[in-house]
C-alpha atoms as a PDB file:
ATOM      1  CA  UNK A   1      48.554   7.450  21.091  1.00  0.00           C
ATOM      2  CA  UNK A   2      47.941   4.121  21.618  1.00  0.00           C
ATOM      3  CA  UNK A   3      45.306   4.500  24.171  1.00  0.00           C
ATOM      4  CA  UNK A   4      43.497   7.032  21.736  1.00  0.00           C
ATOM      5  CA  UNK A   5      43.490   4.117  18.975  1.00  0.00           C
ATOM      6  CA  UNK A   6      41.961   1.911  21.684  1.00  0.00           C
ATOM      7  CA  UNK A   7      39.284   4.370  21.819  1.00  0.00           C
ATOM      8  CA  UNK A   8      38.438   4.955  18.421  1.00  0.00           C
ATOM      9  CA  UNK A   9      37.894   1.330  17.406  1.00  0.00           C
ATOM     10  CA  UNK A  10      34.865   0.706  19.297  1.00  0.00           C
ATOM     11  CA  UNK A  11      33.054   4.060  18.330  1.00  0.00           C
ATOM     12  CA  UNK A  12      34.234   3.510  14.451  1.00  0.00           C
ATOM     13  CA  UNK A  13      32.518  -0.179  15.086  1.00  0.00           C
ATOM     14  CA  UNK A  14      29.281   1.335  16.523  1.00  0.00           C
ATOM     15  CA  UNK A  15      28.806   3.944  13.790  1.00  0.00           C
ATOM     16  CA  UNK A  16      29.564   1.191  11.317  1.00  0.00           C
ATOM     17  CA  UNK A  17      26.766  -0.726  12.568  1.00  0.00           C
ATOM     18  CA  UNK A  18      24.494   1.831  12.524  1.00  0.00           C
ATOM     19  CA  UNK A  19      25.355   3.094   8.928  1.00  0.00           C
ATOM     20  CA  UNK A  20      24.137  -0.491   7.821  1.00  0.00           C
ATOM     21  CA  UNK A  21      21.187  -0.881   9.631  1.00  0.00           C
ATOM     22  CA  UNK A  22      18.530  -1.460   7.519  1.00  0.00           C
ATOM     23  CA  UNK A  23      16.061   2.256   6.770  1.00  0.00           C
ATOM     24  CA  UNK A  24      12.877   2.407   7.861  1.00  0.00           C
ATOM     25  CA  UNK A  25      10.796   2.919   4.497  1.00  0.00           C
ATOM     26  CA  UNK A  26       7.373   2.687   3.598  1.00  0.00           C
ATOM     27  CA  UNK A  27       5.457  -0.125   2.205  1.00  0.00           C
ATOM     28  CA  UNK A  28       1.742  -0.703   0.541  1.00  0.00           C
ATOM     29  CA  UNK A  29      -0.681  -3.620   1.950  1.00  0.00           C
ATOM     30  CA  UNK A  30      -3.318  -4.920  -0.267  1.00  0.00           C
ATOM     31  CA  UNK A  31      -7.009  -5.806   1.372  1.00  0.00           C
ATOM     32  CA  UNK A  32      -9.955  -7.529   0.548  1.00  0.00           C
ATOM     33  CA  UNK A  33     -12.733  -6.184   2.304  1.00  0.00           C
ATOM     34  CA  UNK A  34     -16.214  -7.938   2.784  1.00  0.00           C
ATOM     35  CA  UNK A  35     -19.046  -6.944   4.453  1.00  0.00           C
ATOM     36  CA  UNK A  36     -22.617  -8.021   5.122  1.00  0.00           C
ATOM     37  CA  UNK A  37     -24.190  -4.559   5.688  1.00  0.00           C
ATOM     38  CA  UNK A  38     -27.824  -6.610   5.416  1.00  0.00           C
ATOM     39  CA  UNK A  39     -28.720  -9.027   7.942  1.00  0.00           C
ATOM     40  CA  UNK A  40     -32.156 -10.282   5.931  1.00  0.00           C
ATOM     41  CA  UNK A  41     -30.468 -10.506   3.032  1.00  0.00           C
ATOM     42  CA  UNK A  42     -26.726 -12.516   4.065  1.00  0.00           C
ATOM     43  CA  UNK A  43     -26.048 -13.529   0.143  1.00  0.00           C
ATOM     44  CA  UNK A  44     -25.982  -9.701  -0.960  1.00  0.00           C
ATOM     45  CA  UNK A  45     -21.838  -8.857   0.483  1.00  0.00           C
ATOM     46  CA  UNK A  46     -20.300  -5.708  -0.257  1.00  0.00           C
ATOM     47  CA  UNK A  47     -16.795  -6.600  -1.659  1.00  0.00           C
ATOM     48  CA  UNK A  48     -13.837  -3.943  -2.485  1.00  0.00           C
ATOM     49  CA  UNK A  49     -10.177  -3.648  -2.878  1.00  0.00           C
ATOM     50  CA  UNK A  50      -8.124  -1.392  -0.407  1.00  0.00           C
ATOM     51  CA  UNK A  51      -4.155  -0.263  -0.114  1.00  0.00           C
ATOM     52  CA  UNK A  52      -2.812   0.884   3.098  1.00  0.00           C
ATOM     53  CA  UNK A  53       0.063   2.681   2.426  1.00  0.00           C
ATOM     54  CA  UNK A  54       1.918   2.596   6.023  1.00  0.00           C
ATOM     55  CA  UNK A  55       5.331   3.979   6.980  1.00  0.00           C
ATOM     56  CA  UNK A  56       6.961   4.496  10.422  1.00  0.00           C
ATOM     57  CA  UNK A  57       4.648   6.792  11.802  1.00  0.00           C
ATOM     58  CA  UNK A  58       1.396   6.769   9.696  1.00  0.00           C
ATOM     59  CA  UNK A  59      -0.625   5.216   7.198  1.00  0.00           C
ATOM     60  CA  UNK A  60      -3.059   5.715   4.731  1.00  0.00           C
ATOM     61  CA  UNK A  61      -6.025   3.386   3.613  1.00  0.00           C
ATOM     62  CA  UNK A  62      -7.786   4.006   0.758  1.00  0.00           C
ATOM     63  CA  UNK A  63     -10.014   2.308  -1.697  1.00  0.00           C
ATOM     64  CA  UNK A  64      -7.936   0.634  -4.530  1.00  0.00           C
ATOM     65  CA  UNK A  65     -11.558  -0.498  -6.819  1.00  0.00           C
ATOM     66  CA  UNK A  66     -12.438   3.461  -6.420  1.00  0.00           C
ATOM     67  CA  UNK A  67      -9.612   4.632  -7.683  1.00  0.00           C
ATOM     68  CA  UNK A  68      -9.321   2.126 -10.193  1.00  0.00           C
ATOM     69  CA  UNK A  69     -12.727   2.822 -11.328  1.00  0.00           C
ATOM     70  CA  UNK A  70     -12.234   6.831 -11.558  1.00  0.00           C
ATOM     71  CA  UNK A  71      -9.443   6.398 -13.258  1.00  0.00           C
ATOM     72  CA  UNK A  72     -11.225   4.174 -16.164  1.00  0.00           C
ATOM     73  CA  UNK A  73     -13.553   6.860 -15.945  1.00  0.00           C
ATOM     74  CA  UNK A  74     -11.377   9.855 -16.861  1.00  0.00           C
ATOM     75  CA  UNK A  75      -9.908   7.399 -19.737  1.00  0.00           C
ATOM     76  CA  UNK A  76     -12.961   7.407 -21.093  1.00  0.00           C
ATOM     77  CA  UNK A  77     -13.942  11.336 -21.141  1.00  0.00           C
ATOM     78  CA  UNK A  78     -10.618  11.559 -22.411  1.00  0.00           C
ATOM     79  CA  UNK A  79     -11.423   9.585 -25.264  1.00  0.00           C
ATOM     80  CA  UNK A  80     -14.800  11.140 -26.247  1.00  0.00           C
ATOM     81  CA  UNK A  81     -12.787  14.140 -26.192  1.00  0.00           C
ATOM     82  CA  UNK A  82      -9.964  12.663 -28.513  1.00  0.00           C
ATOM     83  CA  UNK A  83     -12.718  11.609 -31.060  1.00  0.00           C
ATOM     84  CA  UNK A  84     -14.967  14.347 -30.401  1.00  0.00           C
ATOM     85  CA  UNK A  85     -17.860  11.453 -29.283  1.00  0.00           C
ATOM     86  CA  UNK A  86     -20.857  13.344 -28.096  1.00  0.00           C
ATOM     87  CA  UNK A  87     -21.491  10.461 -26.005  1.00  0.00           C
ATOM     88  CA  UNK A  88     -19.015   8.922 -23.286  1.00  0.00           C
ATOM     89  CA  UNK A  89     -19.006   4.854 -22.501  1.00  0.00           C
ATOM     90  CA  UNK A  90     -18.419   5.012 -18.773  1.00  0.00           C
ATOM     91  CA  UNK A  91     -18.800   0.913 -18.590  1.00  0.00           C
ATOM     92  CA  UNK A  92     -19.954  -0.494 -15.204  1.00  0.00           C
ATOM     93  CA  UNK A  93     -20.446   1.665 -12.298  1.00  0.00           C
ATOM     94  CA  UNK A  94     -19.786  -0.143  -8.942  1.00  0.00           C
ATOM     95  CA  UNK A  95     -20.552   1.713  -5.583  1.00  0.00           C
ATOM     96  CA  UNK A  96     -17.120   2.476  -3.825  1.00  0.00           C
ATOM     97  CA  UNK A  97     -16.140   3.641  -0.476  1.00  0.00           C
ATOM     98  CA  UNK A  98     -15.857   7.724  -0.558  1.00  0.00           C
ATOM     99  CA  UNK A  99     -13.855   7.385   2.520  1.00  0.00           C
ATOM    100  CA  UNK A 100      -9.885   7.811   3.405  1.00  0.00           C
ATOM    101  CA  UNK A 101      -8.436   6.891   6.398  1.00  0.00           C
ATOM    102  CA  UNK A 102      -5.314   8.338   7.619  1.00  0.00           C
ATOM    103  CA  UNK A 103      -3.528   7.918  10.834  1.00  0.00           C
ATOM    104  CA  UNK A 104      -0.813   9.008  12.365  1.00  0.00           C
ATOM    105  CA  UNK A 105       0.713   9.429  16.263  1.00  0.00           C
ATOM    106  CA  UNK A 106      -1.529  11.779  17.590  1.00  0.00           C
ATOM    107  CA  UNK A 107      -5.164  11.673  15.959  1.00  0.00           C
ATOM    108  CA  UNK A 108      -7.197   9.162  13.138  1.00  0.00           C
ATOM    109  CA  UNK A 109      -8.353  11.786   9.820  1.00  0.00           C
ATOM    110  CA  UNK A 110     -11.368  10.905   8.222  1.00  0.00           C
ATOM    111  CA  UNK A 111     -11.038  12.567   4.456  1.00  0.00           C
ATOM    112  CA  UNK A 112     -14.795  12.290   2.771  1.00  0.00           C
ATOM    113  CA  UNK A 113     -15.413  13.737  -1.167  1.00  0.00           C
ATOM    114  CA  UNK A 114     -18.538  15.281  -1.278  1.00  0.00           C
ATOM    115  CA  UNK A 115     -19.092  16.980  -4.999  1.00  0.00           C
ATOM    116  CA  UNK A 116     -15.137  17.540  -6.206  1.00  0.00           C
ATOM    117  CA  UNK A 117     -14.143  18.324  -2.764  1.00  0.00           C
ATOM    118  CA  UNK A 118     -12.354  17.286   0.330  1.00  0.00           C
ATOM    119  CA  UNK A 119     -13.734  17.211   3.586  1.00  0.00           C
ATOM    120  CA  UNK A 120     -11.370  16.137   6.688  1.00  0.00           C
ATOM    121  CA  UNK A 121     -12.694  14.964  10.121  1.00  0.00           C
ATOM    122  CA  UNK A 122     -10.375  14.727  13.029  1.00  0.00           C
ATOM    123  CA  UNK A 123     -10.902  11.856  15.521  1.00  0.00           C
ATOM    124  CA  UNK A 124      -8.711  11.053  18.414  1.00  0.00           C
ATOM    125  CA  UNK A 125      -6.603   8.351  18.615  1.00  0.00           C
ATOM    126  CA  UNK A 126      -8.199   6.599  20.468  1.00  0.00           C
ATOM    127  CA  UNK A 127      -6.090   3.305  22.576  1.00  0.00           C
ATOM    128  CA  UNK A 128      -7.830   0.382  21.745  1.00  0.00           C
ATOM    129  CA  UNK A 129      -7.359  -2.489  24.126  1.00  0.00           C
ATOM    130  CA  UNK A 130      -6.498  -5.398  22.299  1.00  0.00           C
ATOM    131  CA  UNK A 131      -5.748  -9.064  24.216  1.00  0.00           C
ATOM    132  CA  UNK A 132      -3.039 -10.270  22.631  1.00  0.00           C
ATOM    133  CA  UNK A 133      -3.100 -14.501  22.603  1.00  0.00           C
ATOM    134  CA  UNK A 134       0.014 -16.752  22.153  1.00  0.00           C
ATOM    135  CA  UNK A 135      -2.309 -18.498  19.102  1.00  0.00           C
ATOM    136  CA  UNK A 136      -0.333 -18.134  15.984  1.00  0.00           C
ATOM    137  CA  UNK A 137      -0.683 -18.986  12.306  1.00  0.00           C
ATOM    138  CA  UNK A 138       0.190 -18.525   9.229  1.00  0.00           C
ATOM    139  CA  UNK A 139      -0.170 -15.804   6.521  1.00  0.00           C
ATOM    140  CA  UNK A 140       1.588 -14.252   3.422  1.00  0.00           C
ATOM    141  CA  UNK A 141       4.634 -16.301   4.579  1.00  0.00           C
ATOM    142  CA  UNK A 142       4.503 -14.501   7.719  1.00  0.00           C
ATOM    143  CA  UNK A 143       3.756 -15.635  11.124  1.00  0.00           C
ATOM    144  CA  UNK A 144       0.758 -14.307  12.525  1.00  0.00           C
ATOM    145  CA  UNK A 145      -0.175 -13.858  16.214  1.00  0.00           C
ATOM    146  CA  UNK A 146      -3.505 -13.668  17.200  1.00  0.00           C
ATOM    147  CA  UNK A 147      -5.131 -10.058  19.095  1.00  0.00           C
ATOM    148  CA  UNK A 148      -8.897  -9.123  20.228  1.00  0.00           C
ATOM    149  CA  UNK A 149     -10.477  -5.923  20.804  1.00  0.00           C
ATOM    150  CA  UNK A 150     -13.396  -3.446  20.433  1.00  0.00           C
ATOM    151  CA  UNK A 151     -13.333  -1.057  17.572  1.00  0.00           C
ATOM    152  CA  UNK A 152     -15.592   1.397  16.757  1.00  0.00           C
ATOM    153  CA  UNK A 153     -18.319  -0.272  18.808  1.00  0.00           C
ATOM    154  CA  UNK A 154     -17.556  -4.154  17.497  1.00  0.00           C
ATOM    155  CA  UNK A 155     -15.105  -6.916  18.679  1.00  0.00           C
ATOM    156  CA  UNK A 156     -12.516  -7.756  16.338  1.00  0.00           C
ATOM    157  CA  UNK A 157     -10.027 -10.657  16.088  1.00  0.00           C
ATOM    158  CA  UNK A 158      -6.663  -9.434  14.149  1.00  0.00           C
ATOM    159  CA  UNK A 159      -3.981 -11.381  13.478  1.00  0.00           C
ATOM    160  CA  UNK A 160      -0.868  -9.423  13.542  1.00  0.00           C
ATOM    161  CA  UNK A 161       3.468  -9.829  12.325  1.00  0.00           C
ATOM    162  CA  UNK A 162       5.907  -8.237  14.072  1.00  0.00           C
ATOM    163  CA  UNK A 163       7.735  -9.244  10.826  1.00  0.00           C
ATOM    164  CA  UNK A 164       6.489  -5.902   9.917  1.00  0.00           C
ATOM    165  CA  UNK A 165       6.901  -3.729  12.700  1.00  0.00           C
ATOM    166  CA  UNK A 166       4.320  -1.026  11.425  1.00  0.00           C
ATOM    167  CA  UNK A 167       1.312  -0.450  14.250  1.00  0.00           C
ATOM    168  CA  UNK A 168      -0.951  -0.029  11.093  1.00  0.00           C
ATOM    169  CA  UNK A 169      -3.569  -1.739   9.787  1.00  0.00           C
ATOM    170  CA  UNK A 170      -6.762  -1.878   7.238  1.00  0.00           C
ATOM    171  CA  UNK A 171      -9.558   0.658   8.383  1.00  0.00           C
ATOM    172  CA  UNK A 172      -9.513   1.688  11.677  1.00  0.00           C
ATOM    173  CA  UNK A 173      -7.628  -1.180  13.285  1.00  0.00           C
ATOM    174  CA  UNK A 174      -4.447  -0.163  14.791  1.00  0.00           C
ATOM    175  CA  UNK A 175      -1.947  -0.184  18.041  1.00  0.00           C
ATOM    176  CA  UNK A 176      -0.621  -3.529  17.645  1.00  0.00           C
ATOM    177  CA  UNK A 177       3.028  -4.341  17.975  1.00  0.00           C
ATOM    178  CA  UNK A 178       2.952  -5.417  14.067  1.00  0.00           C
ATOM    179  CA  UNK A 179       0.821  -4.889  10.760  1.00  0.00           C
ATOM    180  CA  UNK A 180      -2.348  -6.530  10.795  1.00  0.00           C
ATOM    181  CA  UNK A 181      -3.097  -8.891   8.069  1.00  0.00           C
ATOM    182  CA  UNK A 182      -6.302 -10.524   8.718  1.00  0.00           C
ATOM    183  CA  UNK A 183      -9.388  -9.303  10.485  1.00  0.00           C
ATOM    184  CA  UNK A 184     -12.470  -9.878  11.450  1.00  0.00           C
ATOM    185  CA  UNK A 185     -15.794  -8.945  13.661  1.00  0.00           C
ATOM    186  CA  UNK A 186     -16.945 -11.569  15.939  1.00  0.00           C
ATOM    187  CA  UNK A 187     -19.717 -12.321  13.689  1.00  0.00           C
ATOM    188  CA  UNK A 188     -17.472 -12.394  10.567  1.00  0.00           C
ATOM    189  CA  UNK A 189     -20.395 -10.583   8.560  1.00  0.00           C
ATOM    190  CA  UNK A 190     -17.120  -7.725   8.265  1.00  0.00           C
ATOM    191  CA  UNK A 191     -13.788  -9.514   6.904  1.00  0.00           C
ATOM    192  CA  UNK A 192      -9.910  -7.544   6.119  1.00  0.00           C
ATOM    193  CA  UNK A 193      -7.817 -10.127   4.198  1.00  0.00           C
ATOM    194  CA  UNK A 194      -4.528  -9.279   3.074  1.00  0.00           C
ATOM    195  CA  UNK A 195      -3.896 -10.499  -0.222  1.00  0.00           C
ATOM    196  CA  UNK A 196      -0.375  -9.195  -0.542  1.00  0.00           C
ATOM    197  CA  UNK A 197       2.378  -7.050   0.559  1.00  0.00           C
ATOM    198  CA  UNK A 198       4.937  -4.963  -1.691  1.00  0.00           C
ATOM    199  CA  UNK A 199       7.397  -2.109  -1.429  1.00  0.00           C
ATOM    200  CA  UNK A 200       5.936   1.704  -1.455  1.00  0.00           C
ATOM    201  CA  UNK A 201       5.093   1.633  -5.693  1.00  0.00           C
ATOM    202  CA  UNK A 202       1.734   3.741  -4.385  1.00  0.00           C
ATOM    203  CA  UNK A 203       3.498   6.911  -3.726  1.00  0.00           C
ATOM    204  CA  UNK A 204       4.445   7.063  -7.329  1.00  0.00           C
ATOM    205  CA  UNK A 205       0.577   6.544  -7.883  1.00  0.00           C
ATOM    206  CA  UNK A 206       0.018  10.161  -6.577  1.00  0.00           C
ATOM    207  CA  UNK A 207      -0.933   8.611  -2.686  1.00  0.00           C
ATOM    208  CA  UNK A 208      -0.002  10.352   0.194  1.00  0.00           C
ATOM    209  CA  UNK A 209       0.053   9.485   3.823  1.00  0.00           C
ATOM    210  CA  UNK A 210      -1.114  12.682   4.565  1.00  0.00           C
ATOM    211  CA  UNK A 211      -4.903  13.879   3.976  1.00  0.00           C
ATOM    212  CA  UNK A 212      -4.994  16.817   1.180  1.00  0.00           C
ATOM    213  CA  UNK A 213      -3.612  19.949   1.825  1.00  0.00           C
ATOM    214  CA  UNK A 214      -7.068  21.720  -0.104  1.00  0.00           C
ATOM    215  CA  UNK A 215      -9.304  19.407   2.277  1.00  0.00           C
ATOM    216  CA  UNK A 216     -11.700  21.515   4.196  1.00  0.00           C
ATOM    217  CA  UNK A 217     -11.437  20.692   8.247  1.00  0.00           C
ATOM    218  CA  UNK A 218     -14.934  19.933   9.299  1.00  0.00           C
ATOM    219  CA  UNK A 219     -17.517  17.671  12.186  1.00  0.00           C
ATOM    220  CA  UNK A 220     -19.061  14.064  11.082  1.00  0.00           C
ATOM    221  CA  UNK A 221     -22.269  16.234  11.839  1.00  0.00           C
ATOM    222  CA  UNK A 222     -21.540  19.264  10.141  1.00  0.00           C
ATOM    223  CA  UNK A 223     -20.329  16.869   6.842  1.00  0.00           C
ATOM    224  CA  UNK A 224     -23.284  15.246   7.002  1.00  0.00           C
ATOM    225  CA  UNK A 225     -26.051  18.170   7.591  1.00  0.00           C
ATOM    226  CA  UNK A 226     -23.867  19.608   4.120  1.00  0.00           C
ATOM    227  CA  UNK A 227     -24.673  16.660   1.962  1.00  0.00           C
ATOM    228  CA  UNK A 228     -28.295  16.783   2.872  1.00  0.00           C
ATOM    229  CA  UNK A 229     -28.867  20.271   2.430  1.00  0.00           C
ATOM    230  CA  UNK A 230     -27.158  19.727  -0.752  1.00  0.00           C
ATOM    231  CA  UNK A 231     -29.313  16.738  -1.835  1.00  0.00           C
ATOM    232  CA  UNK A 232     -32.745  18.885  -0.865  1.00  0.00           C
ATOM    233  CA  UNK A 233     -31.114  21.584  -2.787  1.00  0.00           C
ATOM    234  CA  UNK A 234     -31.293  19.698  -6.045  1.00  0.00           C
ATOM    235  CA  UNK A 235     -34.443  17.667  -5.578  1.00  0.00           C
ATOM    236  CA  UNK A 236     -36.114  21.529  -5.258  1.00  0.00           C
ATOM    237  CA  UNK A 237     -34.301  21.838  -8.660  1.00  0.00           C
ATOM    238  CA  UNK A 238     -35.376  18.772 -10.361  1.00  0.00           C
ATOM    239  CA  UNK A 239     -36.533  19.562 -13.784  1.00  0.00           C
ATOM    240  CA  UNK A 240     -34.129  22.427 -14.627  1.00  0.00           C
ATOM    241  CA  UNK A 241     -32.825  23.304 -18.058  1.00  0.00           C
ATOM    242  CA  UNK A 242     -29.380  22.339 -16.770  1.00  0.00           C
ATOM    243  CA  UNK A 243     -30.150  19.452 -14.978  1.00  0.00           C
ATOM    244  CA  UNK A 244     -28.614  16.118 -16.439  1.00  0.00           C
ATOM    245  CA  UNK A 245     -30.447  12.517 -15.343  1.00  0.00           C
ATOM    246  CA  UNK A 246     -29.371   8.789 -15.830  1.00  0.00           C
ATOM    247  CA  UNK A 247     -32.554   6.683 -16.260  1.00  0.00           C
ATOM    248  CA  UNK A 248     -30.551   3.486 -15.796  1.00  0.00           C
ATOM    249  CA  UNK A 249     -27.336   2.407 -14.468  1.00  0.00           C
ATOM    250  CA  UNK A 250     -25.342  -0.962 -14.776  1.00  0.00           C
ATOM    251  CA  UNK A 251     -24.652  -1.550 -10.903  1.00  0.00           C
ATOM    252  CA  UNK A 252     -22.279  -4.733 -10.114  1.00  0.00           C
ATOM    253  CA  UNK A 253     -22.794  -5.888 -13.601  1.00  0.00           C
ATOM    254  CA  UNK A 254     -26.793  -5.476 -13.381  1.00  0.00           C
ATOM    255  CA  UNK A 255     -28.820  -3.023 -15.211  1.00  0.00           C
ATOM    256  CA  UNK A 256     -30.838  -1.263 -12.806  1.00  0.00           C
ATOM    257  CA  UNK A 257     -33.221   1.551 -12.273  1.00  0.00           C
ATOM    258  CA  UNK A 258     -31.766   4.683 -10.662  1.00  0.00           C
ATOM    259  CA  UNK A 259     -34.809   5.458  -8.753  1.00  0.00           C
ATOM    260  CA  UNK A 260     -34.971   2.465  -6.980  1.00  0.00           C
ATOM    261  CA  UNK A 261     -34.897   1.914  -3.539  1.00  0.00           C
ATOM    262  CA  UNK A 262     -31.325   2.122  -1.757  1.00  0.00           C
ATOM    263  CA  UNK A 263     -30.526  -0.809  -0.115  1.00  0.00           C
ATOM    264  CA  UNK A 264     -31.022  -1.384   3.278  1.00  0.00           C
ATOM    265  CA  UNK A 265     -28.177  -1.280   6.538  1.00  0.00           C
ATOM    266  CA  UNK A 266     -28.547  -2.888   9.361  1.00  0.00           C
ATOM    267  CA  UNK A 267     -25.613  -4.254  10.321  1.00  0.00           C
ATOM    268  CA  UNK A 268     -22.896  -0.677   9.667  1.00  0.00           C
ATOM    269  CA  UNK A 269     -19.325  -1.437   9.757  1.00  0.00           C
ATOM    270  CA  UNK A 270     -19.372   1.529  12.366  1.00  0.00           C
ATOM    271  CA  UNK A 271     -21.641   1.936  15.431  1.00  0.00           C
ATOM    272  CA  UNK A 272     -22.877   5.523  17.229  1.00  0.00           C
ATOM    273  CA  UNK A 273     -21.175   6.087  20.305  1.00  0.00           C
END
């Protein structure tokens, strides 16, 4: 009896440290991207807002200033509709990112919207190399160690806390023994600052760190030989009954003619390979 006492102790101690041991959960990192997709023009930056939405396994990074702006938007339709206002005030329109990023342990999901629906792409996982330095500093409270490596066909610094042990991080930056909190390419023209950190409030925001379950698998060439045959489609149409145009537009607080000239890219956050 007393040697079956002596054996019990140490396994109730072991379970009892494991029952306290603290759950792996998920958690939401908020970014502040910048980008200067214009070389000839370096005052013109792209700026947006971004969550990441990372757990254990995966993560999700989507753009936060998109979905704040649709959701402004389908206030307002809702409100014509409550007062019956044959006109709508959608306010300022700001291009947004129409991508979603999702990744988990064995591939990277691309999730485009392309008229109402979802389109996935499937990339592999692809190991990226980083150097990890023994520089450190300091961010959020956290400390930060410094990591280089090529992503996507451009060498980024990232500075990483294994504070946070998720491998996650904004975009398409991942693989590092910690969440990234700052990044940037080696001409800093692209920029991921983390602006703040807080428990998993997204998921009761209707995000997921899965891609849709309606989203329609398809190719980054097949996605993007749709969209054009879809554009062609209704420039042949142009001038229909049920055609609806916007002469002007109020772009990044600007008023601004919709058939002007896009802007120029030289400098894409992502490079062919």
């Amino acid at each position: 009896m007393r040697y079956l006492i002596k054996s019990l102790v140490p396994a109730l101690l072991l379970c009892a440290l494991y029952s306290f041991r603290p759950e792996e959960r998920t958690g939401v990192a908020y970014y502040h991207f910048s980008h200067i997709r214009d070389t000839t023009q370096p005052s013109r930056v792209w700026e947006e807002d971004f969550r990441l939405l990372y757990g254990p396994q995966q993560s999700a990074y989507v753009s936060a200033t998109r979905l704040r702006q649709d959701s402004l938007h389908r206030a307002a339709f809702a409100e014509a509709e409550r007062t019956n206002s044959s006109s709508v005030n959608m306010g300022v329109y700001r291009p947004v990112t129409q991508e979603d990023v999702y990744v988990d342990a064995n591939a990277l999901w691309v999730d485009r919207t392309f008229s109402r629906a979802h389109y996935v792409i499937k990339e592999p996982l692809e190991p990226i190399q980083w150097q990890i330095s023994t520089e450190t500093k300091q961010l959020l409270g956290h400390t930060c160690q410094k990591a280089t490596g090529t992503v996507k066909g451009r060498t980024y610094t990232a500075w990483f806390t294994t504070d946070i042990p998720a491998s996650f991080g904004p975009w398409k930056l991942y693989g590092l023994p910690g969440l990234i909190l700052e990044a940037y390419d080696a001409t800093g023209r692209i920029r991921f600052t983390c602006t703040r950190i807080g428990p998993d409030a997204a998921l009761q925001e209707g995000m997921s760190l899965t891609p849709p379950a309606d989203a329609t698998l398809t190719t980054h060439t097949a996605f993007h030989r749709m969209v054009a045959a879809l554009r062609q489609g209704l420039l042949a149409n142009a001038g229909s009954a049920d055609e609806v145009t916007v002469d002007e537009a109020t772009v990044n607080g600007a008023q601004v003619n919709t058939a002007s000239r896009k802007p120029a890219v030289n400098y894409p956050l992502e490079l062919p390979q």
